[in-house]
C-alpha atoms as a PDB file:
ATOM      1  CA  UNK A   1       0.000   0.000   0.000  1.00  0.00           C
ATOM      2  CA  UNK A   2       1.065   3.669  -0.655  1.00  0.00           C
ATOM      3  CA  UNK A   3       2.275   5.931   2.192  1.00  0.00           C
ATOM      4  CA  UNK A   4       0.464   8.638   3.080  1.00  0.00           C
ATOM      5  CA  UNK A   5       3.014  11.006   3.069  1.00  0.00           C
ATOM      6  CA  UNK A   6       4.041   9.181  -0.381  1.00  0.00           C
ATOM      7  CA  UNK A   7       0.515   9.901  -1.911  1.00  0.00           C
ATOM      8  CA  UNK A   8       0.105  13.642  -0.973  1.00  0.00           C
ATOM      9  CA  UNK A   9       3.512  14.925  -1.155  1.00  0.00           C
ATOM     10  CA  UNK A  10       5.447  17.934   0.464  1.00  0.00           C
ATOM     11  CA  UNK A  11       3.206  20.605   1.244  1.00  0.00           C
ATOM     12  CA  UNK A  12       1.566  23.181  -1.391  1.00  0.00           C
ATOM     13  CA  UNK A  13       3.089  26.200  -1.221  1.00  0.00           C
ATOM     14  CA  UNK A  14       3.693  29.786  -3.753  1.00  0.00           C
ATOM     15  CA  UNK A  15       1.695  29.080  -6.924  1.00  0.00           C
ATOM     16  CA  UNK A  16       0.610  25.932  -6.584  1.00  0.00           C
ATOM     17  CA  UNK A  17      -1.416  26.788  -4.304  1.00  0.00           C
ATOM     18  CA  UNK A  18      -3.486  28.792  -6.120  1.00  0.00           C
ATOM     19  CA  UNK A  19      -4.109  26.384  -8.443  1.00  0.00           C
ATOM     20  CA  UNK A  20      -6.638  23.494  -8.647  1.00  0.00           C
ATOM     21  CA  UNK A  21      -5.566  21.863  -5.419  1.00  0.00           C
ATOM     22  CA  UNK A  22      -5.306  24.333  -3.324  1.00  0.00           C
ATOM     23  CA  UNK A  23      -8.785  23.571  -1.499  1.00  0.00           C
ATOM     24  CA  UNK A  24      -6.721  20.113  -0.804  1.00  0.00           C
ATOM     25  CA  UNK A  25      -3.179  21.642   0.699  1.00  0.00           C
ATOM     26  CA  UNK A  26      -1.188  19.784   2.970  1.00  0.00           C
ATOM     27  CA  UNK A  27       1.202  21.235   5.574  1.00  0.00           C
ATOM     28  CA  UNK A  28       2.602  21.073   8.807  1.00  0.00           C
ATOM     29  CA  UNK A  29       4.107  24.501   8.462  1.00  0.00           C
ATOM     30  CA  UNK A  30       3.248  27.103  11.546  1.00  0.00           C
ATOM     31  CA  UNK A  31       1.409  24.264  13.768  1.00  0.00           C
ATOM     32  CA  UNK A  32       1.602  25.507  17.667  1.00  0.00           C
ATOM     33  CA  UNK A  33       4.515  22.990  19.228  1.00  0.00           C
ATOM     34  CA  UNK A  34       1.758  20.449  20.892  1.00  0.00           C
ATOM     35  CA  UNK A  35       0.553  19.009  17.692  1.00  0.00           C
ATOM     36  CA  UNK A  36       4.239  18.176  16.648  1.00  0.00           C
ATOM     37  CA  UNK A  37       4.069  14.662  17.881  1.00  0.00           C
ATOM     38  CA  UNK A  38       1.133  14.455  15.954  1.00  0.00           C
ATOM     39  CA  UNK A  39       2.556  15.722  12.766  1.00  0.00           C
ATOM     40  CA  UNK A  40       5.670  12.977  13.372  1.00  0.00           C
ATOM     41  CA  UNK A  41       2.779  10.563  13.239  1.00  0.00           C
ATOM     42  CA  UNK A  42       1.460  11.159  10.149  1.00  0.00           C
ATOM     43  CA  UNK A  43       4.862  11.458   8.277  1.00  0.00           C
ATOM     44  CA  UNK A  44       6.088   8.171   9.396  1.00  0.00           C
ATOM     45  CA  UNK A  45       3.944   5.582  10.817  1.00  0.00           C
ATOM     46  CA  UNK A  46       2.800   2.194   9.021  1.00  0.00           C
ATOM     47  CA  UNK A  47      -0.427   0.894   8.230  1.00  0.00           C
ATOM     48  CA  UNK A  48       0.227  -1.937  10.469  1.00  0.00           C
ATOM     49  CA  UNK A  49       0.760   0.001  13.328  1.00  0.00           C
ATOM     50  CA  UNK A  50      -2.698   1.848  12.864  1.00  0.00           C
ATOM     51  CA  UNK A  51      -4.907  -1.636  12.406  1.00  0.00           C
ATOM     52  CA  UNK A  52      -4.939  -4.469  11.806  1.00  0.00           C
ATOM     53  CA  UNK A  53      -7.453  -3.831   9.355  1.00  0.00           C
ATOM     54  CA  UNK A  54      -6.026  -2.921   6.060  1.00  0.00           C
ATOM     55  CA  UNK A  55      -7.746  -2.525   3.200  1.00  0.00           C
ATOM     56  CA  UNK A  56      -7.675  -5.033   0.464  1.00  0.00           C
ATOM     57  CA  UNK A  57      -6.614  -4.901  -3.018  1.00  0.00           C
ATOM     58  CA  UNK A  58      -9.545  -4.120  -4.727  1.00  0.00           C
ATOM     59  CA  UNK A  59     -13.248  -2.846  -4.262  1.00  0.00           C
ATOM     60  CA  UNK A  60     -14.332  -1.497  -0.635  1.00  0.00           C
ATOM     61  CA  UNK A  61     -16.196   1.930  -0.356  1.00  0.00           C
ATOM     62  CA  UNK A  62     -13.781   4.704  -0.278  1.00  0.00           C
ATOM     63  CA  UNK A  63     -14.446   7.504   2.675  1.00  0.00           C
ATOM     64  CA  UNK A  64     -12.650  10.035   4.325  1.00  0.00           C
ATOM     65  CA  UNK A  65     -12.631  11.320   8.270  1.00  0.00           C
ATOM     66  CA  UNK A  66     -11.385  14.558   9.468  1.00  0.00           C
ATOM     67  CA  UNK A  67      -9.285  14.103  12.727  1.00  0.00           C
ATOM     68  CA  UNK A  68      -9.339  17.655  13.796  1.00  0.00           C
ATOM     69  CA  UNK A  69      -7.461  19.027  16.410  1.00  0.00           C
ATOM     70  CA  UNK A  70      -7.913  22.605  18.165  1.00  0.00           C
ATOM     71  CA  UNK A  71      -7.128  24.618  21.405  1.00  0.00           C
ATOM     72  CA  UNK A  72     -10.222  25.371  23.968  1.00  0.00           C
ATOM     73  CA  UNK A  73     -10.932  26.666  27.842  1.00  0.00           C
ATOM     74  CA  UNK A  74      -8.892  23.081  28.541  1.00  0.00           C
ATOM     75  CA  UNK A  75      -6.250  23.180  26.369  1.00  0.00           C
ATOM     76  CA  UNK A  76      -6.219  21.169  23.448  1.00  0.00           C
ATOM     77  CA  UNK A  77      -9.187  18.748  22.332  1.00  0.00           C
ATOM     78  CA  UNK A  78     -10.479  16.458  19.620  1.00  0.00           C
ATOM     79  CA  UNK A  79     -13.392  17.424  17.897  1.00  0.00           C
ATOM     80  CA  UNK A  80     -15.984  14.877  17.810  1.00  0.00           C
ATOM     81  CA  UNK A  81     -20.006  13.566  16.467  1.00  0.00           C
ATOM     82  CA  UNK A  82     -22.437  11.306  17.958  1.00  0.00           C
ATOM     83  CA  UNK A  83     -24.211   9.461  15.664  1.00  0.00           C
ATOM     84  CA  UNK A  84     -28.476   9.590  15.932  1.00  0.00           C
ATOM     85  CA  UNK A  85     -30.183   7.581  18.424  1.00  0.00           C
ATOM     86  CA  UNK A  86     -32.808   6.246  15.616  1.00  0.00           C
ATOM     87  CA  UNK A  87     -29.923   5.290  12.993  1.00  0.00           C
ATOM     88  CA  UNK A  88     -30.429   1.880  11.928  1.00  0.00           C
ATOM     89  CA  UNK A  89     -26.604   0.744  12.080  1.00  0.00           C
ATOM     90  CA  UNK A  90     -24.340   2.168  15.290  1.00  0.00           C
ATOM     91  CA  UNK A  91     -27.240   4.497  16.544  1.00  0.00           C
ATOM     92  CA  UNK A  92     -25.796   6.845  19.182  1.00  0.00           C
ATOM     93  CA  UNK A  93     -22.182   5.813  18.301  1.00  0.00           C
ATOM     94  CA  UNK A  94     -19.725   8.709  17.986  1.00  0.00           C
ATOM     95  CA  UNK A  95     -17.348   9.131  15.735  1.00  0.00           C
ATOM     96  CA  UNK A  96     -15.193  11.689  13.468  1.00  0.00           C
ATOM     97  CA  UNK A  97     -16.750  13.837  10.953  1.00  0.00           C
ATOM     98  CA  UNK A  98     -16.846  12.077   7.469  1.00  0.00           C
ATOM     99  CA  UNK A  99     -18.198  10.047   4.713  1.00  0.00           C
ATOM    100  CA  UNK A 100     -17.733   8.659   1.419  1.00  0.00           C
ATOM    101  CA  UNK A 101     -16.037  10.229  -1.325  1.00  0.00           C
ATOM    102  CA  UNK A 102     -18.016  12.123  -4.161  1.00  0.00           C
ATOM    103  CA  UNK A 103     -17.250  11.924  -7.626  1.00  0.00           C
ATOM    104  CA  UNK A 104     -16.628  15.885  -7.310  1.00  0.00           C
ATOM    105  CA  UNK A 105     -13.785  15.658  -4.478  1.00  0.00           C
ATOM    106  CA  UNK A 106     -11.793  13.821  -6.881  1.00  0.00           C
ATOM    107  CA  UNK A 107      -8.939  10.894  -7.213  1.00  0.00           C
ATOM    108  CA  UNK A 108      -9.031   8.773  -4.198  1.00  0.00           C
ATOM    109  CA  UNK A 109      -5.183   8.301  -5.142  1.00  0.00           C
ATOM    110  CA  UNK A 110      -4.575  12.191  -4.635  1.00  0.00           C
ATOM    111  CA  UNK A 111      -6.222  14.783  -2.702  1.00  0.00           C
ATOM    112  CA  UNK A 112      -9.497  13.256  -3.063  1.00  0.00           C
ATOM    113  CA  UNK A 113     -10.158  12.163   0.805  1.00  0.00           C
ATOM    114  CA  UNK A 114      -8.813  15.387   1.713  1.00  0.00           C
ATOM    115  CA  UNK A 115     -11.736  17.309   0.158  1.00  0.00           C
ATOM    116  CA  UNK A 116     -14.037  14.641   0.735  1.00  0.00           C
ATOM    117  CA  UNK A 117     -12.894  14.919   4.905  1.00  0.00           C
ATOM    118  CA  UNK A 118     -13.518  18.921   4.593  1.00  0.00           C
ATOM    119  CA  UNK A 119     -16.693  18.916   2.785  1.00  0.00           C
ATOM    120  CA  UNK A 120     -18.463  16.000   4.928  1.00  0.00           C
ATOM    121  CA  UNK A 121     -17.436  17.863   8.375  1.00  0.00           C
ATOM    122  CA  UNK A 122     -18.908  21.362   7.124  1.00  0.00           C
ATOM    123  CA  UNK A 123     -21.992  19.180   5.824  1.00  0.00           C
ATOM    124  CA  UNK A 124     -22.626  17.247   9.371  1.00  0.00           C
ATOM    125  CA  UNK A 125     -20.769  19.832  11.690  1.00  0.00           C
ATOM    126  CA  UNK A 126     -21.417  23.552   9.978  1.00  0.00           C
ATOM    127  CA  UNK A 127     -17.791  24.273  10.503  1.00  0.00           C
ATOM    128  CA  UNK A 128     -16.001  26.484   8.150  1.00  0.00           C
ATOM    129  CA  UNK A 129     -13.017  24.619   6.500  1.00  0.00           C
ATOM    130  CA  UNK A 130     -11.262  27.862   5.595  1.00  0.00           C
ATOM    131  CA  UNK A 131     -10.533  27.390   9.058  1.00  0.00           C
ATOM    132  CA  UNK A 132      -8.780  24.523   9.392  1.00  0.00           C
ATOM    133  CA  UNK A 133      -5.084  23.758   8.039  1.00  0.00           C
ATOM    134  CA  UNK A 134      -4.991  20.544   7.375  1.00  0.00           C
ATOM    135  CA  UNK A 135      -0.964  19.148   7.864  1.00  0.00           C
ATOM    136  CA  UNK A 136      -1.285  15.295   7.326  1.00  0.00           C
ATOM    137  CA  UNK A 137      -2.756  12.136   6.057  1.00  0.00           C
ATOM    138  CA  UNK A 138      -3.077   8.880   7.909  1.00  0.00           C
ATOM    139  CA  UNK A 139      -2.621   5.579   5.524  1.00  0.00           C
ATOM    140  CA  UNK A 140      -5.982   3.874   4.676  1.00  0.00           C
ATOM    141  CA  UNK A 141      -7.999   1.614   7.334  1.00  0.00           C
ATOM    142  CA  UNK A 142     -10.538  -0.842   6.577  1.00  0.00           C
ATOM    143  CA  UNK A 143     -13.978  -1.292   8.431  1.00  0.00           C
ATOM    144  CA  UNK A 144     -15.073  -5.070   7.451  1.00  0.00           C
ATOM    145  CA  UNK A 145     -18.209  -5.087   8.522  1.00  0.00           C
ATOM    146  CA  UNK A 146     -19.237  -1.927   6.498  1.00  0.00           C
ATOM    147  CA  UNK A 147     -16.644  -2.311   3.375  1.00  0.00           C
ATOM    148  CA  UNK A 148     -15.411   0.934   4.278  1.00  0.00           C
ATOM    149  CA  UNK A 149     -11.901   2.077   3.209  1.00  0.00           C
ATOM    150  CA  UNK A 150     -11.234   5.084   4.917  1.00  0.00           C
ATOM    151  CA  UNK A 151      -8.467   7.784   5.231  1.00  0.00           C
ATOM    152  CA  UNK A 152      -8.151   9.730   8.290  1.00  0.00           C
ATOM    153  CA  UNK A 153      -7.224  13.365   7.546  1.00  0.00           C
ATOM    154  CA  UNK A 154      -5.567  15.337  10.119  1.00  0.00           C
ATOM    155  CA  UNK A 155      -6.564  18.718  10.656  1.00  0.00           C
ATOM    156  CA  UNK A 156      -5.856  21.974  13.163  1.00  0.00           C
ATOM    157  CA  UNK A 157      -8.400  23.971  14.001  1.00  0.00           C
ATOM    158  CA  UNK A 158      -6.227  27.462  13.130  1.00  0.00           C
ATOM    159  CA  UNK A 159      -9.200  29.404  13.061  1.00  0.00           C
ATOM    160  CA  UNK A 160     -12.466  27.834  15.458  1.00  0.00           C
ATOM    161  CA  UNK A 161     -16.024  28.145  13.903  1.00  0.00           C
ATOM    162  CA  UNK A 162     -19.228  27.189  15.487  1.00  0.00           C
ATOM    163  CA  UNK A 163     -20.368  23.715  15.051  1.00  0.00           C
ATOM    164  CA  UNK A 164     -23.890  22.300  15.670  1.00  0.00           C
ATOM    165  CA  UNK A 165     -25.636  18.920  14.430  1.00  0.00           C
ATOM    166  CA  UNK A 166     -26.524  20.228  10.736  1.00  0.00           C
ATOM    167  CA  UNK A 167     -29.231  17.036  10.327  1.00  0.00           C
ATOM    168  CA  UNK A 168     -30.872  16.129  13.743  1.00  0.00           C
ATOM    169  CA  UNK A 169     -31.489  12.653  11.678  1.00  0.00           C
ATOM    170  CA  UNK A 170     -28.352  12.004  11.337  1.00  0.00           C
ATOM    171  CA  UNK A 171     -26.571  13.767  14.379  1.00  0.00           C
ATOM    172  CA  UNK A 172     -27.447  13.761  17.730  1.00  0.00           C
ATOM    173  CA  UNK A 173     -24.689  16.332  18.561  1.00  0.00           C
ATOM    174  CA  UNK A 174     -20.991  18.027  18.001  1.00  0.00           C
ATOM    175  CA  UNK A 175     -18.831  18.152  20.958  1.00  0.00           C
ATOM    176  CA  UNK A 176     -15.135  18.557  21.384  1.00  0.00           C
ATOM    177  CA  UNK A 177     -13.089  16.155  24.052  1.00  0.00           C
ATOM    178  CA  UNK A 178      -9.907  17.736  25.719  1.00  0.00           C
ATOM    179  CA  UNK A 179      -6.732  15.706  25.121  1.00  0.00           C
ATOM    180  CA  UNK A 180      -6.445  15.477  28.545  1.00  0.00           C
ATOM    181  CA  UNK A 181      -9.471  13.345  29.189  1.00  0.00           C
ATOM    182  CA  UNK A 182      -8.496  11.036  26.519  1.00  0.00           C
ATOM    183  CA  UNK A 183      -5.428  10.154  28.184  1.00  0.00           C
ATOM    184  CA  UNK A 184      -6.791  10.308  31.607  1.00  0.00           C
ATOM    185  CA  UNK A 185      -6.274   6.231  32.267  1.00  0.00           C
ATOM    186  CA  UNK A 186      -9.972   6.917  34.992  1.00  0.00           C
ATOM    187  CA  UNK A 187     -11.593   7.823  31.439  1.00  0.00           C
ATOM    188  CA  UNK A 188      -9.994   4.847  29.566  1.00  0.00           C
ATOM    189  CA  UNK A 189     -11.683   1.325  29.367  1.00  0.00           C
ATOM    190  CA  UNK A 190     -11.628  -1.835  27.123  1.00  0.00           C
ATOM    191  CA  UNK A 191     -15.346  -2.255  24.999  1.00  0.00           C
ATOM    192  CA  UNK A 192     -16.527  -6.024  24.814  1.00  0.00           C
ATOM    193  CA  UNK A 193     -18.847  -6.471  21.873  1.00  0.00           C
ATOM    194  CA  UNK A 194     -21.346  -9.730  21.753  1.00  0.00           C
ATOM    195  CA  UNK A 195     -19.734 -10.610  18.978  1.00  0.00           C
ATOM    196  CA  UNK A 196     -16.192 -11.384  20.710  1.00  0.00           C
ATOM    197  CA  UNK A 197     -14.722  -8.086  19.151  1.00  0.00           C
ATOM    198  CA  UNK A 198     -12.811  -6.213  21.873  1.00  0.00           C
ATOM    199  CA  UNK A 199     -11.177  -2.759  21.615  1.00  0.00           C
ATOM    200  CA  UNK A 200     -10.072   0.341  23.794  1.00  0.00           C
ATOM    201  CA  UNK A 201     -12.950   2.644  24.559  1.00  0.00           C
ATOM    202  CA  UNK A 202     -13.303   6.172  26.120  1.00  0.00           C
ATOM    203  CA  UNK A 203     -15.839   7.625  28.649  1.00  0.00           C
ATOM    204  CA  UNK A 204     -15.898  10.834  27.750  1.00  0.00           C
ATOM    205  CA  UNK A 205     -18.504  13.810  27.912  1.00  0.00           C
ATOM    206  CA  UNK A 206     -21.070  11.623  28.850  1.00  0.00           C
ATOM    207  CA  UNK A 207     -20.097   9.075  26.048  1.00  0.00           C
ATOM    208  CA  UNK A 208     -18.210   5.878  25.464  1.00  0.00           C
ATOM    209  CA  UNK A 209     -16.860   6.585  22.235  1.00  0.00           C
ATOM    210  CA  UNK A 210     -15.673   3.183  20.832  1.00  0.00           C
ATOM    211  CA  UNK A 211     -14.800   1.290  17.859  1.00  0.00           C
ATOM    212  CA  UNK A 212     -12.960   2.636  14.586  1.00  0.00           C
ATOM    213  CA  UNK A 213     -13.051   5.870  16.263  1.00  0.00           C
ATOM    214  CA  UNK A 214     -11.393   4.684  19.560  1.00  0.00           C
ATOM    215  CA  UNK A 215      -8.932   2.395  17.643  1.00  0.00           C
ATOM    216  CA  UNK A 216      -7.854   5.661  15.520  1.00  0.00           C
ATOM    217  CA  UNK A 217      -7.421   7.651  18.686  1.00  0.00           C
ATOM    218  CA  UNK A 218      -5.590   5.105  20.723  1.00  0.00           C
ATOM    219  CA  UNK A 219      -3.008   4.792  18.106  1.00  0.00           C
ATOM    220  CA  UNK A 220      -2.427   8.568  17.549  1.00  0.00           C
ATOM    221  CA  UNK A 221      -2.071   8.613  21.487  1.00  0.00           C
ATOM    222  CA  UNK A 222       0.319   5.765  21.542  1.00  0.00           C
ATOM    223  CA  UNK A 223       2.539   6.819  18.934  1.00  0.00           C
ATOM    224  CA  UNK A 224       2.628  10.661  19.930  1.00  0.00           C
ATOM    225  CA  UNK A 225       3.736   9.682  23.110  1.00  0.00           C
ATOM    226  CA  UNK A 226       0.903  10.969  25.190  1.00  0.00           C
ATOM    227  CA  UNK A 227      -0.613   7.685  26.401  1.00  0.00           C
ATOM    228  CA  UNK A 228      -0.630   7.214  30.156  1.00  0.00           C
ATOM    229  CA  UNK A 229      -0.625   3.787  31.540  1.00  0.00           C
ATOM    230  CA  UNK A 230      -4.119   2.433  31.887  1.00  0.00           C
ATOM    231  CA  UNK A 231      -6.263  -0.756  32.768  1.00  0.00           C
ATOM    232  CA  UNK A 232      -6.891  -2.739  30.095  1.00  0.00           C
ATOM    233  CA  UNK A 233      -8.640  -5.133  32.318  1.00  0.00           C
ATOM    234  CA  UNK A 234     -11.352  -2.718  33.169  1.00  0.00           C
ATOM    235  CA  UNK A 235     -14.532  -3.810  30.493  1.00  0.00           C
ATOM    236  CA  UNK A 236     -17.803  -2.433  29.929  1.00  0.00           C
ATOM    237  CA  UNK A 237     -19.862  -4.895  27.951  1.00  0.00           C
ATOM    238  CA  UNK A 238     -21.608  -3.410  24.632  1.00  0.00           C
ATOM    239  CA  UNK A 239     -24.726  -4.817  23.131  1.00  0.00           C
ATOM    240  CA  UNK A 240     -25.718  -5.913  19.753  1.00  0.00           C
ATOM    241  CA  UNK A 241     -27.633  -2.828  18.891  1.00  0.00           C
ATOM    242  CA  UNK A 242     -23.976  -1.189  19.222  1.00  0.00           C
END
């Protein structure tokens, strides 16, 4: 599979910019000195070290997520979704802005799931993506049960907009977590699905965020160096509605 950092490149900068993909730029450049680790992560790490999950040669639905990182009354936090509570499939689950990719955001292969990862949050979130500096690209994860190949984007929140649940029948609410909770180990716990699938989990703002979301943000913890130890032996059990 092609690196991230392989597929999009150095950053845009001068000219090219201005041209067609400048909607789609990548950089790092000018990020405050917290989000460095971060930045690290996206410029080296392996698929493997992300998931297990990897997608496979050919077919799968290709999507985009916006991992979006700003700076509140806390410090800094993760900007986050919770799914609808009458949703036929993970109903009340939250998760990262995003969706599948249009025909109009372009090559899957190039900036394509950058677009797709700015246009989906603005759609379910209201946020204004002139706001956010997007400065890397995670490699692509699979989601089995859904066929879902998906590409985390990684943004900062440069300049904060105000973010609501766009469709009430598709979003319960928009809230943002501070980084701090995340790694607090009293907020960290290990999800037990019926099914036998287990996974870290976070109880968080009155929410046990879980899944592809909590597997994403585990990693990006782990490998930016700002996971604290924490029990994995402490489960809560899910159910098969999750």
């Amino acid at each position: 599979m092609t690196r991230a950092r392989e597929q999009y490149g150095a950053a845009e900068t001068g000219p090219a910019a201005a041209g067609r993909d400048a909607d789609a730029a990548v950089t790092a450049e000018g990020l405050p000195e917290w989000l460095a680790p971060v930045a690290r992560v996206a410029a080296t790490i392996e698929p493997r070290q992300l998931s297990r999950f990897l997608p496979p040669e050919d077919g799968g639905r290709q999507s985009a997520v916006l991992i979006l990182f700003g700076h509140g009354a806390r410090g800094p936090e993760l900007l986050l979704m919770e799914r609808a509570g009458t949703l036929r499939s993970h109903a009340g689950q939250p998760s990262f802005p995003g969706g599948s990719l249009d025909p109009q955001d372009g090559d899957p292969e190039g900036h394509g799931p950058v677009r797709a990862a700015l246009r989906e949050a603005q759609e379910e979130t209201g946020l204004d993506p002139s706001g956010v500096q997007v400065f890397g690209v995670l490699p692509r994860l699979y989601i089995p049960v859904s066929g879902f190949v998906v590409t985390p984007v990684l943004g900062w929140w440069r300049v904060p907009s105000p973010v609501t649940a766009v469709d009430r029948a598709e979003t319960a609410r928009v809230f943002t977590v501070p980084v701090a909770d995340l790694t607090d180990p009293a907020h960290r716990v290990t999800a037990r699905h019926p099914s036998g699938h287990i996974g870290p989990a976070f109880l968080v703002e009155d929410a046990l965020v879980w899944g592809f979301t909590a597997g994403v943000i585990d990693r990006i913890l782990h490998h930016a160096g700002w996971e604290i130890p924490w029990d994995r032996a402490k489960q809560v059990p899910l159910d098969w509605r999750s």
